[in-house]
Protein backbone atom coordinates (compact mmCIF):
# COMPACT_ATOMS: atom_id res chain seq x y z
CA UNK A 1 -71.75 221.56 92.22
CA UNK A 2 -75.31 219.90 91.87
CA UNK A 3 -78.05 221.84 89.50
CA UNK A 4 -81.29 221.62 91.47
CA UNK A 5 -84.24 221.42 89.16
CA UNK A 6 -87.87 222.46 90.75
CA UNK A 7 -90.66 223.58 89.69
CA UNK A 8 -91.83 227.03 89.05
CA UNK A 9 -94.54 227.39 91.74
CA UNK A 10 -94.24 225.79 95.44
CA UNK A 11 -96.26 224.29 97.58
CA UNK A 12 -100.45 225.86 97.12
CA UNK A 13 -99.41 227.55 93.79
CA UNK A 14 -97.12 230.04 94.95
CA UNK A 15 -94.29 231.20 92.66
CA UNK A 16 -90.94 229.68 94.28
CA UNK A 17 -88.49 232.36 95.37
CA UNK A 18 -85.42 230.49 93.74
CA UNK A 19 -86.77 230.31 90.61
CA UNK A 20 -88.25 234.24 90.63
CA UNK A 21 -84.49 235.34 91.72
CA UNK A 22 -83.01 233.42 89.08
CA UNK A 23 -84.74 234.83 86.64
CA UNK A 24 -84.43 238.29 88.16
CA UNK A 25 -81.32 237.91 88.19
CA UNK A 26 -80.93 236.70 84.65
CA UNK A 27 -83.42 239.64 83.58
CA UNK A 28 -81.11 242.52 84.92
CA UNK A 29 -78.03 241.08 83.58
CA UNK A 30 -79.52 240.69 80.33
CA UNK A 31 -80.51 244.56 80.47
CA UNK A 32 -77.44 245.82 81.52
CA UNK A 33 -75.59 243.74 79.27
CA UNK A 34 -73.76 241.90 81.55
CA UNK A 35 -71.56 239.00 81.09
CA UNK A 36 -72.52 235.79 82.37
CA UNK A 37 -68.93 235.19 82.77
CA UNK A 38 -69.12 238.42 85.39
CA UNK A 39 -72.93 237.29 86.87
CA UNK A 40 -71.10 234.48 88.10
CA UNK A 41 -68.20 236.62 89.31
CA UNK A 42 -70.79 238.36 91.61
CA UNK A 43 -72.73 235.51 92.86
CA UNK A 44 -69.70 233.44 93.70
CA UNK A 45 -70.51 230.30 91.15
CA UNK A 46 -69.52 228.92 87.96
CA UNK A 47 -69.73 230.21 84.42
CA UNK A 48 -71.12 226.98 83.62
CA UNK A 49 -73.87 227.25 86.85
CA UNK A 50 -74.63 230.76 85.76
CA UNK A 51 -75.17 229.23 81.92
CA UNK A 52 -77.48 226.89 83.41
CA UNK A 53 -79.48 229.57 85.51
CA UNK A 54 -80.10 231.11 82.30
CA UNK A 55 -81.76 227.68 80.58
CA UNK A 56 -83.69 226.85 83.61
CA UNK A 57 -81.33 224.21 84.73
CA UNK A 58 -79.97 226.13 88.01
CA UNK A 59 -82.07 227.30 90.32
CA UNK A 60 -80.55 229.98 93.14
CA UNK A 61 -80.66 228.56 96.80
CA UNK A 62 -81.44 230.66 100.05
CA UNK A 63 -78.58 228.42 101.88
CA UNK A 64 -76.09 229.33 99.74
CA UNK A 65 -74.05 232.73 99.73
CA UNK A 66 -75.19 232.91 96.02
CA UNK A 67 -78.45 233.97 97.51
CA UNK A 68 -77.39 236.54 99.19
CA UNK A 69 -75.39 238.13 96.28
CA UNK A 70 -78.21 237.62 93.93
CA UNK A 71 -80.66 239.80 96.18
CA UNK A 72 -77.74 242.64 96.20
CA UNK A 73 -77.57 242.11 92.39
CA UNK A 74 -80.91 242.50 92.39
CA UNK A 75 -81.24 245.60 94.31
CA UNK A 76 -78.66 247.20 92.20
CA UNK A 77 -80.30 246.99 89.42
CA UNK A 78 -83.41 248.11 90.71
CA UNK A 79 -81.44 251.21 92.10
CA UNK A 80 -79.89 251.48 88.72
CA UNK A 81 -83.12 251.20 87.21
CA UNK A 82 -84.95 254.03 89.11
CA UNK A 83 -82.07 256.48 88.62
CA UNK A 84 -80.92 255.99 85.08
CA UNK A 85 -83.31 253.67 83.20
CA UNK A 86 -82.40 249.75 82.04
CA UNK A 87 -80.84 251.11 78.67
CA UNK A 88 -77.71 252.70 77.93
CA UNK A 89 -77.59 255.06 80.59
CA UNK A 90 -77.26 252.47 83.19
CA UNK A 91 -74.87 250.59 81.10
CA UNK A 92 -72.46 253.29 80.79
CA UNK A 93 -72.15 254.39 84.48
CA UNK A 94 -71.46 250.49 85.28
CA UNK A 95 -68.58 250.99 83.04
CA UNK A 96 -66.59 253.98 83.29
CA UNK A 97 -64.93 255.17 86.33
CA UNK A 98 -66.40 256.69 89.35
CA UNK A 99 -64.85 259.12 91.64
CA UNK A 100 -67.27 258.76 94.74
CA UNK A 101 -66.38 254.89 94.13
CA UNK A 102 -63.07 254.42 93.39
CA UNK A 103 -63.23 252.67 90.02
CA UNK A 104 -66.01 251.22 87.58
CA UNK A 105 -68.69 249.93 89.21
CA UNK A 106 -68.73 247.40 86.66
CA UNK A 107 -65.20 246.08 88.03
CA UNK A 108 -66.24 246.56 91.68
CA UNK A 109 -69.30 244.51 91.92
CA UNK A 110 -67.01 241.45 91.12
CA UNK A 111 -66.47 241.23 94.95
CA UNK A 112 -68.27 241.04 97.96
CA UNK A 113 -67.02 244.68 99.19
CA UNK A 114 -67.70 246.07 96.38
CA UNK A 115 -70.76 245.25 95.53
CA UNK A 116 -71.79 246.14 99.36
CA UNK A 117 -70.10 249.58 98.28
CA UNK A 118 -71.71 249.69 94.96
CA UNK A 119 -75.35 249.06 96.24
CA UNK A 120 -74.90 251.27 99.48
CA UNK A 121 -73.79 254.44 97.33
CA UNK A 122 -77.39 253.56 94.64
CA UNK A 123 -78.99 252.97 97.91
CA UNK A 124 -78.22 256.67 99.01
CA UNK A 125 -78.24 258.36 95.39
CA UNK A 126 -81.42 256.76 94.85
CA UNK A 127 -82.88 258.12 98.42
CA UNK A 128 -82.22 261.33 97.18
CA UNK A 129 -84.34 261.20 94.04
C-alpha cells in the first residue's frame, strides 16, 4: 500500500478533507486511548499505515473503504464525546461489556457490523440527551 503525501490545504486555501480526517481520527483515538494496532483494525489498514497517519505520512482517501470507517470512527467518538466526555468515562464504557450490545464496544468496533451497531445505538442514546 502507497502513503500519499499532500499538503494540508487544497486547492484556494481550503483545509483538505484527508488530512482533517486523519487527524480526527488520530485525535479521538488518542483520547480514548485507543490502540493504533485496533485504529487500524477499524479502518481496514495496516498497523504500519495507521503509524504513518499518526506522523503525517498517510493521508485517509475518500476512494478507499478506510474513508468510510474513519467518518463512523469519527462519529463515534463525537457521540461518545457528547454523552460521557473524552476522559475516562468514555474509556471505560468502550471497554467493559454491554448488554444492549452484546459485548464491549471496544471489541465490536473491530468490524464493519459492529461498528455500524456501535455508532447506531450512540446515534440513538445520544438523540435522547
Amino acid at each position: 500500500m502507497q502513503s500519499r503525501q499532500i499538503p494540508e490545504a487544497g486547492p484556494g486555501g481550503s483545509p483538505d478533507p484527508g488530512v482533517t480526517l486523519t487527524k480526527a481520527v488520530m485525535r479521538a483515538a488518542g483520547f480514548l486511548g485507543i490502540s493504533q494496532a485496533i485504529v487500524a483494525s477499524v479502518l481496514g489498514i495496516s498497523t504500519a499505515s495507521v503509524s504513518r497517519m499518526a506522523s503525517g505520512g498517510y493521508v485517509l482517501d475518500v476512494h478507499r473503504k478506510e474513508w468510510e470507517f474513519a467518518v463512523l470512527f469519527v462519529r463515534l467518538f463525537r457521540s461518545l464525546d457528547a454523552i460521557l466526555g473524552h476522559d475516562e468515562q468514555a474509556r471505560l464504557w468502550l471497554t467493559h461489556d454491554n448488554l444492549a450490545l452484546g459485548g464491549k464496544p471496544l471489541e465490536l468496533i473491530r468490524t464493519t457490523e459492529g461498528l455500524v451497531r456501535v455508532v447506531h445505538y450512540l446515534d440513538a442514546t445520544r438523540g435522547r440527551i
